[in-house]
Protein backbone atom coordinates (compact mmCIF):
# COMPACT_ATOMS: atom_id res chain seq x y z
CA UNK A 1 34.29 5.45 -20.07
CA UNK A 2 33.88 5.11 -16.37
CA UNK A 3 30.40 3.84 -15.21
CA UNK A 4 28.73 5.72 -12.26
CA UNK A 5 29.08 4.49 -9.14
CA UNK A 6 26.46 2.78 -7.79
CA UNK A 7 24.38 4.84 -4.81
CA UNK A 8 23.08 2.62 -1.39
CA UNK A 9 19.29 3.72 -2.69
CA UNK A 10 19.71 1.91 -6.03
CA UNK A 11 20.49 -0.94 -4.24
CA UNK A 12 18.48 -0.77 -1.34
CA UNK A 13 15.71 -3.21 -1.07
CA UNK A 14 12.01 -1.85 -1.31
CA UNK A 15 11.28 -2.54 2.47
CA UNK A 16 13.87 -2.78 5.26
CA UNK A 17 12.80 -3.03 8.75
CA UNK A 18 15.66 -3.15 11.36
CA UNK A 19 15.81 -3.20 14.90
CA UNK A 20 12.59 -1.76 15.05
CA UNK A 21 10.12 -1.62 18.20
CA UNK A 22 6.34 0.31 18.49
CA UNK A 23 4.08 -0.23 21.08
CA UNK A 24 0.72 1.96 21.79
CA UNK A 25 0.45 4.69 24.52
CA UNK A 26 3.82 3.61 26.24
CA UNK A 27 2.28 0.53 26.47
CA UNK A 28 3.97 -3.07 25.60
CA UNK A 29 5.67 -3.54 22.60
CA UNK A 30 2.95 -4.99 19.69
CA UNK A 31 6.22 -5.35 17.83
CA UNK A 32 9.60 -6.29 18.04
CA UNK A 33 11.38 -6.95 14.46
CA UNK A 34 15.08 -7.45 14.37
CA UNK A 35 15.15 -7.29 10.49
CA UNK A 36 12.93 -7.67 7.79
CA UNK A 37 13.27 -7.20 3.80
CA UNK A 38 10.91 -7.06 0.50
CA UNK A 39 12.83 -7.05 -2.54
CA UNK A 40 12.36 -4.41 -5.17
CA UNK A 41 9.22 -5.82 -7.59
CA UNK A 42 8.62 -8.59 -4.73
CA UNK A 43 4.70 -9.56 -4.25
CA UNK A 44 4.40 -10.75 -0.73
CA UNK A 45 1.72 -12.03 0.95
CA UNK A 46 1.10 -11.15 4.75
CA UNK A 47 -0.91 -13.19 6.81
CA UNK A 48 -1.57 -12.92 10.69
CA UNK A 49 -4.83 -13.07 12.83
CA UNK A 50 -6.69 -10.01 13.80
CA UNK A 51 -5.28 -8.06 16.35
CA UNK A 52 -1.60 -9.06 16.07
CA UNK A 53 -0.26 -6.18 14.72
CA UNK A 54 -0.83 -6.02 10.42
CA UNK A 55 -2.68 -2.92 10.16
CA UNK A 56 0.01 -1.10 12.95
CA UNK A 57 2.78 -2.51 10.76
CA UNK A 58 1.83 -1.04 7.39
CA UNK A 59 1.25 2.06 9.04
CA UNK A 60 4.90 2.13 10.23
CA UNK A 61 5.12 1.07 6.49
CA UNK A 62 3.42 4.40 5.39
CA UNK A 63 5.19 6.75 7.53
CA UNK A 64 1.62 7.22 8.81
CA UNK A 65 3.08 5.82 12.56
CA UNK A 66 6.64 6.14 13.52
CA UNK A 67 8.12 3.41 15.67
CA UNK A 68 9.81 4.10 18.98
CA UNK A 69 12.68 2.73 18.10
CA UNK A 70 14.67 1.43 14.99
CA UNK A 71 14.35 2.01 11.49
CA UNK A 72 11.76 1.73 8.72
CA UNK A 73 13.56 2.25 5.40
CA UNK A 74 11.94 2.82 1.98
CA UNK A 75 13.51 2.61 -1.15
CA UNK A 76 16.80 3.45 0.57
CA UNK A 77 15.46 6.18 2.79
CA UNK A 78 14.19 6.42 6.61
CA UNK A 79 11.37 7.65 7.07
CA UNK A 80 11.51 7.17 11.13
CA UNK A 81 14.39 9.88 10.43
CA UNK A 82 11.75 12.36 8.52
CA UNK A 83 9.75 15.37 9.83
CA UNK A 84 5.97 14.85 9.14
CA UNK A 85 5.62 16.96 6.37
CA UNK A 86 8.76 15.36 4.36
CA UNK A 87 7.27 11.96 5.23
CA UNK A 88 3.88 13.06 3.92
CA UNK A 89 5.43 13.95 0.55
CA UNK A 90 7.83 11.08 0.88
CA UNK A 91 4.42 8.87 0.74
CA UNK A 92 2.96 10.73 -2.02
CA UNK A 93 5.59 9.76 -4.26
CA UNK A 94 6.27 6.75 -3.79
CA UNK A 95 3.42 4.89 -1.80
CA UNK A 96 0.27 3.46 -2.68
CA UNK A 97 -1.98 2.43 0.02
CA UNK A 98 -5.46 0.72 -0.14
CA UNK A 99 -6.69 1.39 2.94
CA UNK A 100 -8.66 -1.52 4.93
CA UNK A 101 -12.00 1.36 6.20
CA UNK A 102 -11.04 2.97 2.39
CA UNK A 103 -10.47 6.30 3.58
CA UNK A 104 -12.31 8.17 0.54
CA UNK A 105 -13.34 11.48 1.23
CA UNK A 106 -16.86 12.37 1.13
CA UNK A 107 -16.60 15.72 -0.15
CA UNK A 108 -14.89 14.76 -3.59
CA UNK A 109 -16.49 12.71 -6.41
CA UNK A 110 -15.15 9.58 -7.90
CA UNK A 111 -12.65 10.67 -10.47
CA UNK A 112 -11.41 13.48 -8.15
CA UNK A 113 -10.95 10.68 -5.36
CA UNK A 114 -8.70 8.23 -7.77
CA UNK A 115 -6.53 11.60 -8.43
CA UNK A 116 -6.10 12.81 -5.13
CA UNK A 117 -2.55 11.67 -4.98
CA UNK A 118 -1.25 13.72 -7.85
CA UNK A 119 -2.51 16.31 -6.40
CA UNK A 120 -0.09 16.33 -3.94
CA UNK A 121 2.55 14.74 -6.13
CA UNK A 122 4.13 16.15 -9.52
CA UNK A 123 5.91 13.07 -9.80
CA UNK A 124 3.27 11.00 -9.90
CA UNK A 125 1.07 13.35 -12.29
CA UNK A 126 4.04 13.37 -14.41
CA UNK A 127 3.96 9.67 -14.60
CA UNK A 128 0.70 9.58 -16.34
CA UNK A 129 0.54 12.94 -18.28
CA UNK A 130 -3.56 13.21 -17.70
CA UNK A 131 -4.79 11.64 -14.13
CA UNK A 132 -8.52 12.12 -14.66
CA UNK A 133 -7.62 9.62 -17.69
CA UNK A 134 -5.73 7.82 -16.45
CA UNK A 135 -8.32 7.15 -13.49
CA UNK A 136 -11.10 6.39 -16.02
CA UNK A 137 -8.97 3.40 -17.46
CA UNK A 138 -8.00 1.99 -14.20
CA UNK A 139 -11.86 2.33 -13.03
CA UNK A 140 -12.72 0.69 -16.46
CA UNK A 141 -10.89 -2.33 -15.49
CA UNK A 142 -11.97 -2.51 -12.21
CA UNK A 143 -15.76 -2.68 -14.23
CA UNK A 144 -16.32 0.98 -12.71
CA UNK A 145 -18.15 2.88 -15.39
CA UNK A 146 -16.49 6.72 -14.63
CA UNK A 147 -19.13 8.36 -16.70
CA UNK A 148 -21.57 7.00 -14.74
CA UNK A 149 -20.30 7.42 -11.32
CA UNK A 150 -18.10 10.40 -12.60
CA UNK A 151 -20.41 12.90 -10.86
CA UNK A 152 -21.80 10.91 -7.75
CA UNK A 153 -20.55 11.34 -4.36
CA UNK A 154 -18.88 8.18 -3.16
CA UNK A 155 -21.33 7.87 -0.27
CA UNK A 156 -23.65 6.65 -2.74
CA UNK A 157 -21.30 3.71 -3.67
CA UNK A 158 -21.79 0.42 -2.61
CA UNK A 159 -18.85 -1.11 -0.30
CA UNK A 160 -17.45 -3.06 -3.05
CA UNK A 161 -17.45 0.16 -5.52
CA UNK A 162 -15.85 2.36 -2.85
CA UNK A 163 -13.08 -0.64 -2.41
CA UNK A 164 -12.43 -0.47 -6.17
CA UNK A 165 -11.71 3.46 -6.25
CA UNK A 166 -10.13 2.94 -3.41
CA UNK A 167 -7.82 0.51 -5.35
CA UNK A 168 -7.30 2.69 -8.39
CA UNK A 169 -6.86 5.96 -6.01
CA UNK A 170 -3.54 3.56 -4.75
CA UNK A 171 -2.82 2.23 -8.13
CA UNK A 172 -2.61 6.06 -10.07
CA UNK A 173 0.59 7.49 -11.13
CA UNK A 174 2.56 4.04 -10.49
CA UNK A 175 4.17 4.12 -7.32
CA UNK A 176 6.82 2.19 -6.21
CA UNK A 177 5.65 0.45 -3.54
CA UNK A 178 1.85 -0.52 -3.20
CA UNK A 179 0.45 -1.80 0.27
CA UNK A 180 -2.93 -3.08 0.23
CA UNK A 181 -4.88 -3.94 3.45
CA UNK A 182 -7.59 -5.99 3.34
CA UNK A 183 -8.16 -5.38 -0.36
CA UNK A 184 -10.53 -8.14 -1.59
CA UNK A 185 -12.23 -8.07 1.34
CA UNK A 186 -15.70 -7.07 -0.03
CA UNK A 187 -15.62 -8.34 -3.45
CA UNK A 188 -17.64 -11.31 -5.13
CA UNK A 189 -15.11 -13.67 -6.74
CA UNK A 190 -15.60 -12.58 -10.17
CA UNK A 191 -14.76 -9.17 -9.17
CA UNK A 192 -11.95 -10.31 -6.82
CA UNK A 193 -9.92 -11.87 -9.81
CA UNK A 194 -10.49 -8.96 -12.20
CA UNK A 195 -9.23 -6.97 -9.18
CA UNK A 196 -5.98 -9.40 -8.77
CA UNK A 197 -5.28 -9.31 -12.28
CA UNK A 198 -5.29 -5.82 -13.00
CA UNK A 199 -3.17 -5.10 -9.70
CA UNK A 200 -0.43 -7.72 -10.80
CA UNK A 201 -0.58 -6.18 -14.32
CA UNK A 202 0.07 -2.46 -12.66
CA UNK A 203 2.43 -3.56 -10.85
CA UNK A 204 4.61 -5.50 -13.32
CA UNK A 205 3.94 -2.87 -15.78
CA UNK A 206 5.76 -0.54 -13.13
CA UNK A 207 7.76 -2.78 -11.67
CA UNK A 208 5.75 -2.10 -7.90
CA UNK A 209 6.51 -3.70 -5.22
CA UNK A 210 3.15 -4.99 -3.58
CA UNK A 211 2.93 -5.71 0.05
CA UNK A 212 -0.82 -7.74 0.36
CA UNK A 213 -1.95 -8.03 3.73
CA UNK A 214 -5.51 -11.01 3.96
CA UNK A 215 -7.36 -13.14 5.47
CA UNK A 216 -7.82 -15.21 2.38
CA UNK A 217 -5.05 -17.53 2.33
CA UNK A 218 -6.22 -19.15 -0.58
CA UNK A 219 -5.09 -16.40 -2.57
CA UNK A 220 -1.04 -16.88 -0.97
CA UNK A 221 0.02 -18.72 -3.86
CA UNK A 222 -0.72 -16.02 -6.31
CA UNK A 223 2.21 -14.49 -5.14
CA UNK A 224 6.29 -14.85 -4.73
CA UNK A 225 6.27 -14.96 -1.27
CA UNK A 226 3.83 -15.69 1.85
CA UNK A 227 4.72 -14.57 5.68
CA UNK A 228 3.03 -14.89 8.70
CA UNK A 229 3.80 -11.81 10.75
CA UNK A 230 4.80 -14.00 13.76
CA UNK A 231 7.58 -15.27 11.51
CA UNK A 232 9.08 -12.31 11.81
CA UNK A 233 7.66 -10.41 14.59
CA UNK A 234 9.54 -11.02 18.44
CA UNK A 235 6.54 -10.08 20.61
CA UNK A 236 4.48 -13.11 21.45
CA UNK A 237 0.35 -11.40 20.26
CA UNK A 238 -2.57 -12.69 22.24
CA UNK A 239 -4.91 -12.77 19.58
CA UNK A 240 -9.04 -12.54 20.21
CA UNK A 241 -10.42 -16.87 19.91
């Protein structure tokens, strides 16, 4: 019997960056990247001062931002190339994102926060069958009582709760790519490493591919592979002493 050929996207790396150039309000280019790849299931490890261009990057990442020039290819597909509605869904499928300022929405309570993306995703609803339980396990092992907080508005959170549903809003329905910002960044340590673990366990479960953008460099060697931006970006950042 004849096997079936083999399509670009099933062998397309997670992440592929190439040629790529964005700069803000016509301004100078903040990047310049000739080519850059994350292997499928990859944990990587970004590192760069403030102000030299992380947080733009995973945007361009996201599909939230779309570069001036070049291409920004996920999981095989462009998404410089997509309308903003088709990258919208293209994110809701396949992207997790823990944002660096959160972005929970006021308006919703906790559980209905962590499920937001299915909302806007059958695929990923179909992944786990029942989100609000699914959302009550992964705030369970982020040591977020649901029942508790189930019917409290996350305004009443402290910063390190709202980071945590933040985490499990990003982590629900398995995506295939995760990109955390700034994810540990208000967590005590015993928190932080029951945060790492469970977001290594997701993603191997899954088989995600986890792009980790910190400060903390002393949590680099937790993963396969640490980059400094300017490694890999051409523009030349003057970064704030």
């Amino acid at each position: 019997m004849t096997s079936a050929p083999v399509t670009s996207a099933a062998i397309a790396p997670a992440i592929r960056l190439h040629d790529l150039q964005f700069a803000w309000n016509k301004g100078s280019p903040l990047l310049d990247i000739a080519d850059f790849q994350v292997r499928r299931s990859e944990r990587l490890f970004l590192r760069g001062p403030s102000g030299s261009g992380k947080s733009t990057l995973l945007g361009l990442l996201g599909g939230v931002l779309v570069p001036q020039q070049g291409q920004v290819e996920i999981l095989g597909t462009d998404l410089a190339a997509l309308g903003g509605t088709a990258r919208d869904r293209f994110r809701a499928d396949h992207i997790g994102i823990i944002f660096q300022q959160f972005n929970l929405l006021p308006f919703l309570n906790v559980i209905e926060n962590v499920t937001l993306a299915c909302r806007f995703s059958p695929r990923r609803t179909q992944q786990v069958g029942d989100p609000a339980a699914e959302a009550a396990r992964l705030l369970r092992s982020l040591d977020v009582d649901p029942q508790q907080l189930r019917q409290r508005s996350v305004r009443d959170l402290s910063v390190g709760q709202q980071q945590r549903v933040a985490a499990a809003r990003a982590l629900v329905g398995a995506p295939e790519i995760l990109i955390a910002d700034e994810p540990t960044s208000a967590l005590d340590t015993d928190t932080r490493a029951a945060f790492l673990k469970l977001l290594f366990s997701e993603c191997e479960r899954a088989g995600t591919t986890l792009l980790f953008v910190s400060h903390d460099t002393s949590l680099a060697p937790l993963f396969t592979r640490t980059l400094a931006l300017a490694d890999i970006n051409r523009v030349s950042v003057a970064v704030p002493a």
